[in-house]
N, C-alpha and C. Protein backbone atom coordinates (compact mmCIF):
# COMPACT_ATOMS: atom_id res chain seq x y z
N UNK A 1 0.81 -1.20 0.00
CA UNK A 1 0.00 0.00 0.00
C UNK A 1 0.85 1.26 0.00
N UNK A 2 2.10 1.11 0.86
CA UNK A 2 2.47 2.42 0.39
C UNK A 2 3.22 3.27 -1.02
N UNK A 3 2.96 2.30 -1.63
CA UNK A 3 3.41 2.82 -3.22
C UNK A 3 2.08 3.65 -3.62
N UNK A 4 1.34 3.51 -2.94
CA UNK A 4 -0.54 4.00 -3.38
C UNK A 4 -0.15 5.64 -2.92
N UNK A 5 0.56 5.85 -1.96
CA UNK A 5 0.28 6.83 -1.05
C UNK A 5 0.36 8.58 -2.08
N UNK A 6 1.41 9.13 -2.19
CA UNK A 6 1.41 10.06 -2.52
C UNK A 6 0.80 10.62 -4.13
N UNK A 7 0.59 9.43 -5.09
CA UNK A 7 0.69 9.53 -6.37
C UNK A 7 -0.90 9.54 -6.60
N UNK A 8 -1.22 10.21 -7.65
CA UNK A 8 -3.03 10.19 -7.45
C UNK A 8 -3.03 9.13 -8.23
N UNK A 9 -4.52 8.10 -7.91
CA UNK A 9 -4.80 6.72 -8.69
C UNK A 9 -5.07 7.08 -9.95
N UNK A 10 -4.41 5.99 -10.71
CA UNK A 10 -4.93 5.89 -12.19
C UNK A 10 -6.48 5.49 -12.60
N UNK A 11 -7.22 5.10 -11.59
CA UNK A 11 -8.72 4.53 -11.57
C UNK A 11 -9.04 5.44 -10.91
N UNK A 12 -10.44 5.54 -11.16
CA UNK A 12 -11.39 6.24 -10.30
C UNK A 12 -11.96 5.06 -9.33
N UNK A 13 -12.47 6.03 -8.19
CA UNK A 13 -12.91 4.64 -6.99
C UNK A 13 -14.55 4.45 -7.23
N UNK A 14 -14.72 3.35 -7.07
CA UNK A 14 -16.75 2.90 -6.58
C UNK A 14 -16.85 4.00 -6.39
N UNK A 15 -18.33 4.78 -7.36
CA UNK A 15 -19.28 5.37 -6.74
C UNK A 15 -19.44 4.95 -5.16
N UNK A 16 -19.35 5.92 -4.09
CA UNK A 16 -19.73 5.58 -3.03
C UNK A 16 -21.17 5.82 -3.16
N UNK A 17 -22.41 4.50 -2.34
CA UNK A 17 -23.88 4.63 -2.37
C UNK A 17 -24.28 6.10 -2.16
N UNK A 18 -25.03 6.95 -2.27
CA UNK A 18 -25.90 7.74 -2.01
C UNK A 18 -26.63 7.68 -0.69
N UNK A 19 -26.08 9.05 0.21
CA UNK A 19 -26.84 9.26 1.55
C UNK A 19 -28.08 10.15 1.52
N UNK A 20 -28.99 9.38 1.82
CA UNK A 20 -30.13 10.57 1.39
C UNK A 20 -30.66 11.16 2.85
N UNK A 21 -30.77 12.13 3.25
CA UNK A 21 -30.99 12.33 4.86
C UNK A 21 -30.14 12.19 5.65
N UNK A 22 -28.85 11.89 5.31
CA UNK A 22 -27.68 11.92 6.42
C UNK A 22 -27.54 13.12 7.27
N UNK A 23 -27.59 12.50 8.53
CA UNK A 23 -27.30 14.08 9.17
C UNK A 23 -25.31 14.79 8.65
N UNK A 24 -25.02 14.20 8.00
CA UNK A 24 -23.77 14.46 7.08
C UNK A 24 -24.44 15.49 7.06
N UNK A 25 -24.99 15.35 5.63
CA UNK A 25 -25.45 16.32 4.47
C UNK A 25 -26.50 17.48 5.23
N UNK A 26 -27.35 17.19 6.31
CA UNK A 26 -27.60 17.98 6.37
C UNK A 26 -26.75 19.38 7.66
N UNK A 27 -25.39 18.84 8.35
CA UNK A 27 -24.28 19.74 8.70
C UNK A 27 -24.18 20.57 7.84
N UNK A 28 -24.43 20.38 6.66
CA UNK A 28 -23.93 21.13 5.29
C UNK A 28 -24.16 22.60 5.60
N UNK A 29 -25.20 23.09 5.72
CA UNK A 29 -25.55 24.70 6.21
C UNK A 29 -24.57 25.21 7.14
N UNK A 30 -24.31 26.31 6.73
CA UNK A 30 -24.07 27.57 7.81
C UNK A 30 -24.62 27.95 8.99
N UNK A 31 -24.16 28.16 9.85
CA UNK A 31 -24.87 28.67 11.17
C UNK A 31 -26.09 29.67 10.83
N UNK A 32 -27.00 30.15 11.78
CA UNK A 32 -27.86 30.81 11.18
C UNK A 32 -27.54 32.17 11.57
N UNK A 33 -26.49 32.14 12.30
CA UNK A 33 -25.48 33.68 12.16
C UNK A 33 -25.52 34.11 10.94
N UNK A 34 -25.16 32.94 9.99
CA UNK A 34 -24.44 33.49 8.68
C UNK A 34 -22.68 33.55 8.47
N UNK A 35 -22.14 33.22 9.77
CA UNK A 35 -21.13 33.28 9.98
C UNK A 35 -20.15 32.18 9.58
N UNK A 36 -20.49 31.03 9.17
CA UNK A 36 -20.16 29.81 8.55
C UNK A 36 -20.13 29.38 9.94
N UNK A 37 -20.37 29.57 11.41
CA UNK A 37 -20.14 28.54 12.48
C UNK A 37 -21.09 28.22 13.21
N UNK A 38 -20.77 26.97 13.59
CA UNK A 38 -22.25 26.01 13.87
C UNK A 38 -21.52 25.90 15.48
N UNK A 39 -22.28 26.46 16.64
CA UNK A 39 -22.13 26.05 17.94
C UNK A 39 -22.05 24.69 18.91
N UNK A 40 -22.78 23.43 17.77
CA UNK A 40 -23.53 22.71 18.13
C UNK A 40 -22.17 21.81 17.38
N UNK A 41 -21.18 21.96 16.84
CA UNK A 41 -20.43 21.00 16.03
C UNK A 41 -18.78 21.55 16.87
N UNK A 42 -18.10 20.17 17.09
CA UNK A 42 -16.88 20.31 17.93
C UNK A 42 -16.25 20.40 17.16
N UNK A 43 -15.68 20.41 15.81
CA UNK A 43 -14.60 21.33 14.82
C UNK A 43 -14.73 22.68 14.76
N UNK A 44 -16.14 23.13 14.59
CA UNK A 44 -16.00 24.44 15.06
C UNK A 44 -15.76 25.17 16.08
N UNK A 45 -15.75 24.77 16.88
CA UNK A 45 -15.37 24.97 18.62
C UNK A 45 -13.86 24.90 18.71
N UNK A 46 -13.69 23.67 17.84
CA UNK A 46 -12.20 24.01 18.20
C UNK A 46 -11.27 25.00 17.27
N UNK A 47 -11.76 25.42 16.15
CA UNK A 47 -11.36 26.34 15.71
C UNK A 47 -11.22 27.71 16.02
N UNK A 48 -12.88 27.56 17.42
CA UNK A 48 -12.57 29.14 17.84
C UNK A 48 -11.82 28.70 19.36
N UNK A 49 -11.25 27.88 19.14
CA UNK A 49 -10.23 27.29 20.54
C UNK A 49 -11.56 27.35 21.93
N UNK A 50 -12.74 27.00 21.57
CA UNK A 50 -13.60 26.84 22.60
C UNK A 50 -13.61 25.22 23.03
N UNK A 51 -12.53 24.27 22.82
CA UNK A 51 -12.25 22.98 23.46
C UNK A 51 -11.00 23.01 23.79
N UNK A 52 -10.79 23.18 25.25
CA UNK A 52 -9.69 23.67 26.04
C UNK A 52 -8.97 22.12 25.57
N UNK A 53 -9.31 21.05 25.68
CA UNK A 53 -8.68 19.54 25.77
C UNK A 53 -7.95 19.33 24.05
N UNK A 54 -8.13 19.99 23.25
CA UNK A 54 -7.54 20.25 21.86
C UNK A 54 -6.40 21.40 21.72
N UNK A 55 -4.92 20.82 21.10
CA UNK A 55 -4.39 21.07 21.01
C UNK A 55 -4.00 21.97 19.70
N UNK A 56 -4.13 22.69 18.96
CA UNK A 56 -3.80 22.91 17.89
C UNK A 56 -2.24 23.27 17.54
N UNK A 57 -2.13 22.52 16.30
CA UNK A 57 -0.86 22.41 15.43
C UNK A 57 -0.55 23.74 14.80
N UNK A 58 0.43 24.54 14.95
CA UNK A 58 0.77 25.96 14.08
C UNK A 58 -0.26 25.26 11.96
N UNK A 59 -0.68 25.71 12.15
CA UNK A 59 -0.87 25.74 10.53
C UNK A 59 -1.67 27.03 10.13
N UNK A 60 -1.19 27.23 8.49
CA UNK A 60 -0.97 28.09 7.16
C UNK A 60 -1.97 27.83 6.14
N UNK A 61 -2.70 28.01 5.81
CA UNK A 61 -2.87 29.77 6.14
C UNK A 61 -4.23 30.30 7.27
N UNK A 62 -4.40 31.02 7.62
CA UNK A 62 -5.16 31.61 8.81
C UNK A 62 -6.81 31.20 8.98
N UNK A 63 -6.96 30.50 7.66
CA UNK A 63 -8.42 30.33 7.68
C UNK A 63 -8.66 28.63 7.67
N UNK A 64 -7.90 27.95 8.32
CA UNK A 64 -7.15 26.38 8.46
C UNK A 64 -6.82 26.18 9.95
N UNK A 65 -7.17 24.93 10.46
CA UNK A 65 -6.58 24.46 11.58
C UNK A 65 -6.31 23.02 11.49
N UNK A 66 -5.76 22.99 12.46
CA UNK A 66 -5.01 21.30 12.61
C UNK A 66 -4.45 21.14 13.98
N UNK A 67 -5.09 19.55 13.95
CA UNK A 67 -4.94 19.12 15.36
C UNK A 67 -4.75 18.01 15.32
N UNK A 68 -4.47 17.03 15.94
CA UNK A 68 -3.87 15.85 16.19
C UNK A 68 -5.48 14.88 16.01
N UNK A 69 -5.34 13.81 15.43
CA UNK A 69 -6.70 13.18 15.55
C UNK A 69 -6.57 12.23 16.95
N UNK A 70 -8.02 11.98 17.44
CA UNK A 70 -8.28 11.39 18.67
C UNK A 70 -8.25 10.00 18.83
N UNK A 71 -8.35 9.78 17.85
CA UNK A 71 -7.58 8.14 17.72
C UNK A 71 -6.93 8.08 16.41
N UNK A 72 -5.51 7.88 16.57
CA UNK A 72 -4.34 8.00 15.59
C UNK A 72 -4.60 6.68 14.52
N UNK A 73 -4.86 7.00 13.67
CA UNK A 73 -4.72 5.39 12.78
C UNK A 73 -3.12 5.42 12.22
N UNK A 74 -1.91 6.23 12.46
CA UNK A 74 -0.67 6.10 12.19
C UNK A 74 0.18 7.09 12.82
N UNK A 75 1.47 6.85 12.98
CA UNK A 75 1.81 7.63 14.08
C UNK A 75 1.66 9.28 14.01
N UNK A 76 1.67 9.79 13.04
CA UNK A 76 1.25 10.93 12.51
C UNK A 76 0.06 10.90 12.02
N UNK A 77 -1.12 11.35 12.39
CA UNK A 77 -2.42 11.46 11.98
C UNK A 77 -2.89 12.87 12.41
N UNK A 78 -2.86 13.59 11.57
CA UNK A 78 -3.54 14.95 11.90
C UNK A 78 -5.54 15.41 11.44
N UNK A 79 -5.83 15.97 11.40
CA UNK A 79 -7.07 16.69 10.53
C UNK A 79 -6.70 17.83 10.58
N UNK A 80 -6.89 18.03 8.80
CA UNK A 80 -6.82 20.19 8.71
C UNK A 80 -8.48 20.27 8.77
N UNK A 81 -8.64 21.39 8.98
CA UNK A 81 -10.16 21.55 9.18
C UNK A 81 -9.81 23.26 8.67
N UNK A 82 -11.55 23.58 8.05
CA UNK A 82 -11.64 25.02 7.72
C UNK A 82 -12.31 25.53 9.10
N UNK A 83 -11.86 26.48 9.09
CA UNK A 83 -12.55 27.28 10.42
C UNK A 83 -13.64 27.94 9.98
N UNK A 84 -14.54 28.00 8.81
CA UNK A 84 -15.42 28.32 8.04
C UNK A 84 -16.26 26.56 8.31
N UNK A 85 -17.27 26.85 9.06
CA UNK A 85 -18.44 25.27 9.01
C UNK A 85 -18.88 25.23 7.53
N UNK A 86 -18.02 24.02 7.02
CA UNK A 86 -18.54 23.44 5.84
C UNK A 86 -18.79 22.04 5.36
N UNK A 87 -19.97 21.76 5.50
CA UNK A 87 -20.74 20.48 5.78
C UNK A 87 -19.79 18.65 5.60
N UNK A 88 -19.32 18.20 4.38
CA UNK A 88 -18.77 17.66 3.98
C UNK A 88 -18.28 17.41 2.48
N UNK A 89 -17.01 16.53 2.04
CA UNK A 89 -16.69 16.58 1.29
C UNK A 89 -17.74 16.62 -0.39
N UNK A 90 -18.56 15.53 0.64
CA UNK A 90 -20.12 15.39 -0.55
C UNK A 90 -20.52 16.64 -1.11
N UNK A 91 -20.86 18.04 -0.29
CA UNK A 91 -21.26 19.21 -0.67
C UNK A 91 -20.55 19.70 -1.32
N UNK A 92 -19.03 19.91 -1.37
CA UNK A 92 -18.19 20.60 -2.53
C UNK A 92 -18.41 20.56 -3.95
N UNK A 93 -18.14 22.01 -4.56
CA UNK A 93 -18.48 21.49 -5.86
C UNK A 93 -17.08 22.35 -6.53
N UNK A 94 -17.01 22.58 -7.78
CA UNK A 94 -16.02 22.60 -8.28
C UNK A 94 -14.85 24.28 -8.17
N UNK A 95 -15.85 25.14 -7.84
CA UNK A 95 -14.96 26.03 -7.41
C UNK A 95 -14.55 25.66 -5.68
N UNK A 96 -14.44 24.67 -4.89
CA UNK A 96 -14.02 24.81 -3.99
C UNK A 96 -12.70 23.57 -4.08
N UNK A 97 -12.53 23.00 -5.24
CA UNK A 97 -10.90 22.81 -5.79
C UNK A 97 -9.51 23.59 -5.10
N UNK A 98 -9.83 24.93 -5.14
CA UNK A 98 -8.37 25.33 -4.34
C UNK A 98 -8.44 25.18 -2.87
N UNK A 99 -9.67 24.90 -1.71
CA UNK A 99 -9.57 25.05 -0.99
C UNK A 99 -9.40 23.40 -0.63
N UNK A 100 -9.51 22.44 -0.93
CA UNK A 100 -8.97 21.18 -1.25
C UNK A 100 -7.70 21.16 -0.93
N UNK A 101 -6.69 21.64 -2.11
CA UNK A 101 -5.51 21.98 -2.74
C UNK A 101 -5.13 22.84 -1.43
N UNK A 102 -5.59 23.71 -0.62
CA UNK A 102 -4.61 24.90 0.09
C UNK A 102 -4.93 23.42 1.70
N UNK A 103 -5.97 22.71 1.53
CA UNK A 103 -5.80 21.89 2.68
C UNK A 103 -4.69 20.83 2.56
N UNK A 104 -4.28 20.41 1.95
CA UNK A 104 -3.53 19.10 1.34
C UNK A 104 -2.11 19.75 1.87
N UNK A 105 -1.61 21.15 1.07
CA UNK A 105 -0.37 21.80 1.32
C UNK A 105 -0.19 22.21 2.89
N UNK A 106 -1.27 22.66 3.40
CA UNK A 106 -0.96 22.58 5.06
C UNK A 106 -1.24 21.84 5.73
N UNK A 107 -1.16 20.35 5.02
CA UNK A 107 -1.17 18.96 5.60
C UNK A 107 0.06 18.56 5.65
N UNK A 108 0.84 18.80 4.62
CA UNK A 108 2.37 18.39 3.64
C UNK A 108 3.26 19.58 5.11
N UNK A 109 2.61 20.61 5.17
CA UNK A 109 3.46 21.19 5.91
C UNK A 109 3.82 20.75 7.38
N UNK A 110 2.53 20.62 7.90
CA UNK A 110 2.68 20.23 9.23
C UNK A 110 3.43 18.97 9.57
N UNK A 111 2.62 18.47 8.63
CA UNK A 111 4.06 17.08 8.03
C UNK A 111 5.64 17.52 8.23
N UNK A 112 6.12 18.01 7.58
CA UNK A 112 7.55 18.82 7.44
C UNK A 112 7.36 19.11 8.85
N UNK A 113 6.92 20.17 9.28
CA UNK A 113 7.11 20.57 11.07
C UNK A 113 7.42 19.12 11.90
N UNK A 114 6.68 18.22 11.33
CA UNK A 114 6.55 17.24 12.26
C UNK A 114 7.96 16.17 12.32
N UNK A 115 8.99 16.82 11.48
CA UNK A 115 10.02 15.83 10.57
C UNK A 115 10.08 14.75 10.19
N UNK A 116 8.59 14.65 9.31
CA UNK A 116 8.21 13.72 8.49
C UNK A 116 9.33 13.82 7.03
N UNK A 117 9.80 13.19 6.70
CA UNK A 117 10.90 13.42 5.68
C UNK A 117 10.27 12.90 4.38
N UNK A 118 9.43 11.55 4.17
CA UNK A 118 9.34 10.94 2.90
C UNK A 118 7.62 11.35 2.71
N UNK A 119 6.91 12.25 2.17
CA UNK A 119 6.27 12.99 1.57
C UNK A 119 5.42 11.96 0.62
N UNK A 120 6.03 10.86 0.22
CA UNK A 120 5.56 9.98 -0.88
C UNK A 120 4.76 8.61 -0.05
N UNK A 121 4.98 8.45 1.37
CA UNK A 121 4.37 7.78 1.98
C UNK A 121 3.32 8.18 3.35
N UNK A 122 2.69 8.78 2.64
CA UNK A 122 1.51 9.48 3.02
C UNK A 122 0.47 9.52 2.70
N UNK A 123 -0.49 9.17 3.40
CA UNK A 123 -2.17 8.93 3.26
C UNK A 123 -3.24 10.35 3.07
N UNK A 124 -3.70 10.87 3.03
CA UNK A 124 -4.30 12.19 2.95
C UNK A 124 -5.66 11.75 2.17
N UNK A 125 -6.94 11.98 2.76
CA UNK A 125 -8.23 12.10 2.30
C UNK A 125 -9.40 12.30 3.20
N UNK A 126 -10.66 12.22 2.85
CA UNK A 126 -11.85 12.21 3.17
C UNK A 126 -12.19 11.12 3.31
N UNK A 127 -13.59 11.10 4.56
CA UNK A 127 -14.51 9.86 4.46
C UNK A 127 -15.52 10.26 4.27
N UNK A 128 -16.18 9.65 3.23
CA UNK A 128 -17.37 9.77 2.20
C UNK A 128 -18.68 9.44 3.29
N UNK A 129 -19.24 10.58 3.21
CA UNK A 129 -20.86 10.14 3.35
C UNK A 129 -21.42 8.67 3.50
N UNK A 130 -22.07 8.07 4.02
CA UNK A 130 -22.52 8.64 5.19
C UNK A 130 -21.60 8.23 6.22
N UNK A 131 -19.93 7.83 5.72
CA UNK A 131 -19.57 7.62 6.81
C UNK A 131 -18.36 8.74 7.13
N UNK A 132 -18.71 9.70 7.54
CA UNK A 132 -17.99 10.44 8.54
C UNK A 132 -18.69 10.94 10.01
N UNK A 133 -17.87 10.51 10.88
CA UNK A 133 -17.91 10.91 12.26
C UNK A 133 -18.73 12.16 12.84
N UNK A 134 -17.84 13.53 11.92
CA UNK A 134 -18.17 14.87 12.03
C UNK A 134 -18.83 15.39 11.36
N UNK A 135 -20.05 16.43 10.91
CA UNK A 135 -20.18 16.46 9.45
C UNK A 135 -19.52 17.89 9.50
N UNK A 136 -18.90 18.24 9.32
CA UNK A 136 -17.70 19.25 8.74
C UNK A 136 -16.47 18.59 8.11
N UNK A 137 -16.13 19.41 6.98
CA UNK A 137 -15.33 18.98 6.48
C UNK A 137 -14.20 19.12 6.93
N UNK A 138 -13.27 17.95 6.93
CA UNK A 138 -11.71 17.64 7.81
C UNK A 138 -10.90 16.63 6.57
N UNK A 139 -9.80 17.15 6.47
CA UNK A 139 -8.79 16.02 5.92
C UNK A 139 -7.67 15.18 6.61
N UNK A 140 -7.50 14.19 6.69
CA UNK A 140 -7.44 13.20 7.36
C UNK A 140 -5.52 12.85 6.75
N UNK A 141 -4.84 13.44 7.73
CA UNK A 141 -3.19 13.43 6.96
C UNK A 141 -2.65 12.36 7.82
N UNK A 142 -2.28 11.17 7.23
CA UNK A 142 -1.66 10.11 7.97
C UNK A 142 -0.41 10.01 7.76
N UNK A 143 0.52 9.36 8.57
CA UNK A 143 2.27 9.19 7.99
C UNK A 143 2.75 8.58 9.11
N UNK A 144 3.84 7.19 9.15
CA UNK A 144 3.66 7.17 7.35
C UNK A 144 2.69 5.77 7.04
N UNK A 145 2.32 6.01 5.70
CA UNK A 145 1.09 5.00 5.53
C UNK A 145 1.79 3.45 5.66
N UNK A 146 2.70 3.48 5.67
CA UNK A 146 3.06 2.27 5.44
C UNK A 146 3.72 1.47 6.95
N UNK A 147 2.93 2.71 7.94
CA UNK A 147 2.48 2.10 9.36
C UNK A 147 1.42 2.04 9.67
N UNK A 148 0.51 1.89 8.85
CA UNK A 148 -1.32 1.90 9.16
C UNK A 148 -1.22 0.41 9.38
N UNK A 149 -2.24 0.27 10.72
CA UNK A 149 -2.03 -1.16 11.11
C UNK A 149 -3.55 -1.51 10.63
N UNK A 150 -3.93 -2.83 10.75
CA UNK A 150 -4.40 -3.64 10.03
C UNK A 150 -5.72 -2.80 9.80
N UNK A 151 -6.61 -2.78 10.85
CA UNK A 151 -7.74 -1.66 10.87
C UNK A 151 -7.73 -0.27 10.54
N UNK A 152 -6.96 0.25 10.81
CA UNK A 152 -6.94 1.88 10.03
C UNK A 152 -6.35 1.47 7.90
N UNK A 153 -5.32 0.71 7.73
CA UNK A 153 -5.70 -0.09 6.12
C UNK A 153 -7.26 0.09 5.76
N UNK A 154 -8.11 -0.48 6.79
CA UNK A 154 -9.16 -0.58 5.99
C UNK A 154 -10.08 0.81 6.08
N UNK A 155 -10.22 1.55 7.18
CA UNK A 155 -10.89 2.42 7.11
C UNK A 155 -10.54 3.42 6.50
N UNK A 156 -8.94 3.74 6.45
CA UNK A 156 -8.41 4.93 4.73
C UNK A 156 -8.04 4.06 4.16
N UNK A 157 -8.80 2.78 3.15
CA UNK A 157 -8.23 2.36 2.17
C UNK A 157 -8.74 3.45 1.06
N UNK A 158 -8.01 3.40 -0.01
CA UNK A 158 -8.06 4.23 -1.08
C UNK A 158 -9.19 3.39 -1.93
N UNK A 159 -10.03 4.02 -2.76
CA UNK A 159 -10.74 3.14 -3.62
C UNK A 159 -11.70 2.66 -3.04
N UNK A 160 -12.05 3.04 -1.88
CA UNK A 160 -13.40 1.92 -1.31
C UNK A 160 -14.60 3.11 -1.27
N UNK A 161 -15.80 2.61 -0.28
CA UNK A 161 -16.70 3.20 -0.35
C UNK A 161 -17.00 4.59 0.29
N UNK A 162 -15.83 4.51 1.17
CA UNK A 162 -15.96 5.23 2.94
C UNK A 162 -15.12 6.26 2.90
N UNK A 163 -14.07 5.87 1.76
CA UNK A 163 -12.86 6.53 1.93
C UNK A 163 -12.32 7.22 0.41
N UNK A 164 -12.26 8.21 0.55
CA UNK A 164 -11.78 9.35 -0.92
C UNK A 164 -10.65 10.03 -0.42
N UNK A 165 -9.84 9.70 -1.32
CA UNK A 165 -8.14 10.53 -1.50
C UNK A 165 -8.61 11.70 -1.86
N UNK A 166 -7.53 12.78 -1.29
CA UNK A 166 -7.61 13.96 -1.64
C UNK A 166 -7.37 14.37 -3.35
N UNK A 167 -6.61 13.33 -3.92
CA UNK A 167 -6.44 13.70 -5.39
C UNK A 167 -7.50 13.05 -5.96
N UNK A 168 -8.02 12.16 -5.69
CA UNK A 168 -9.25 11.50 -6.17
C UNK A 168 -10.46 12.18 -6.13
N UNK A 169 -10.88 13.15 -4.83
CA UNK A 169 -11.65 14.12 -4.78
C UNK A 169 -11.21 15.44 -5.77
N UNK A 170 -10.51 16.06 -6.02
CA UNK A 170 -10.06 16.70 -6.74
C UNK A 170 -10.14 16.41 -8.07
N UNK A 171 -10.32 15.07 -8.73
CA UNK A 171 -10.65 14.90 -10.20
C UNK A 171 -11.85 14.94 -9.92
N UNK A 172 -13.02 14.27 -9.35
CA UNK A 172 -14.07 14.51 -9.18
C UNK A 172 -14.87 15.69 -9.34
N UNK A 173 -14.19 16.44 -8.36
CA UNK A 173 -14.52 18.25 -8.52
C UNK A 173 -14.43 18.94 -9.83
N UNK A 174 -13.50 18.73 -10.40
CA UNK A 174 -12.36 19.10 -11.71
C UNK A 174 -13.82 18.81 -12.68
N UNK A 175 -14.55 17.66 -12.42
CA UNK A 175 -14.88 16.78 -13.92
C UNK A 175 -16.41 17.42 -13.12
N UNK A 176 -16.63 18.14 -12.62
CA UNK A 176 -18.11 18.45 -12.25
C UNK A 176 -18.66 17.75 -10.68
N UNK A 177 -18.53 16.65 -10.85
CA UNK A 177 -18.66 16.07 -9.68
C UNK A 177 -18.56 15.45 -8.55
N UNK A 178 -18.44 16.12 -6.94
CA UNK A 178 -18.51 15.42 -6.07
C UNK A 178 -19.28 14.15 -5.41
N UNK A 179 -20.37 14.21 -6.07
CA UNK A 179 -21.27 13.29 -5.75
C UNK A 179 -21.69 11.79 -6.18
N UNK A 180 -20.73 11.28 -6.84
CA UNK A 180 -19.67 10.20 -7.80
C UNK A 180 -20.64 9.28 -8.48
């Protein structure tokens, strides 16, 4: 698997099934501030550092955070998260490509902070509707992949139902669609 890691797949993965009513999809909205933040969701909380027990990682650029995930599937496992509440990867559509792209690079970075050296054995993606935990969108930076033990293999495997690479989401977007 870790030859999979850094290089985007030459296949596209399974349509993941269709969530219809997921409380995923419906995180998707904005606070009714208008403010993009949802009170009621713990990524946003921790973005406005209102979860004292979360640590945040220096990361670039200002509208991005990162924190250590709460159960590590490799010894380096971070989430970048937007500090803007934005539902999940499912909701993106194609102008939100760079903000993909600016999450991935301050994944790669914190990486580097972290003196992660080999860049090419690295996991980085989303979990697809209806299976994510949070419904805000978070990217999921592992290292190095080729210490994912038997159970975290399966839950960021690349190509499956649950689980979308960040470059794999990114052709998706590119070609019109997130919704596969």
């Amino acid at each position: 698997m870790a030859g999979e890691q850094g290089s985007p797949s030459s296949t596209s993965p399974p349509s993941p099934p269709a969530a219809s009513g997921s409380s995923a999809e419906e995180g998707a909205a904005a606070s009714p501030a208008g403010e993009g933040y949802d009170p009621k969701c713990v990524f946003c909380r921790i973005a406005r550092r209102e979860e004292p027990g979360t640590q945040l990682v220096p990361c670039e650029p200002e509208d991005l955070v990162c924190f250590q995930d709460i159960r590590p599937g490799a010894p380096h496992h971070y989430l970048v998260v937007p500090k803007k509440h934005i539902g999940n990867c499912k909701t993106l559509k194609k102008e939100d490509v760079p903000l993909v792209e600016k999450m991935v690079t301050a994944g790669k970075t914190v990486l580097q902070q972290k003196n992660v050296t080999d860049l090419t054995d690295v996991r980085m993606g989303f979990h697809w509707p209806p299976f994510c935990s949070i419904a805000h969108l978070h990217l999921h930076v592992l290292a190095p992949a080729s210490q994912l033990g038997f159970l975290s293999r399966l839950v960021y495997r690349p190509n499956s139902y649950w689980f979308i690479t960040a470059d794999q989401l990114i052709e998706r977007l590119q070609a019109g669609s997130a919704t596969g």
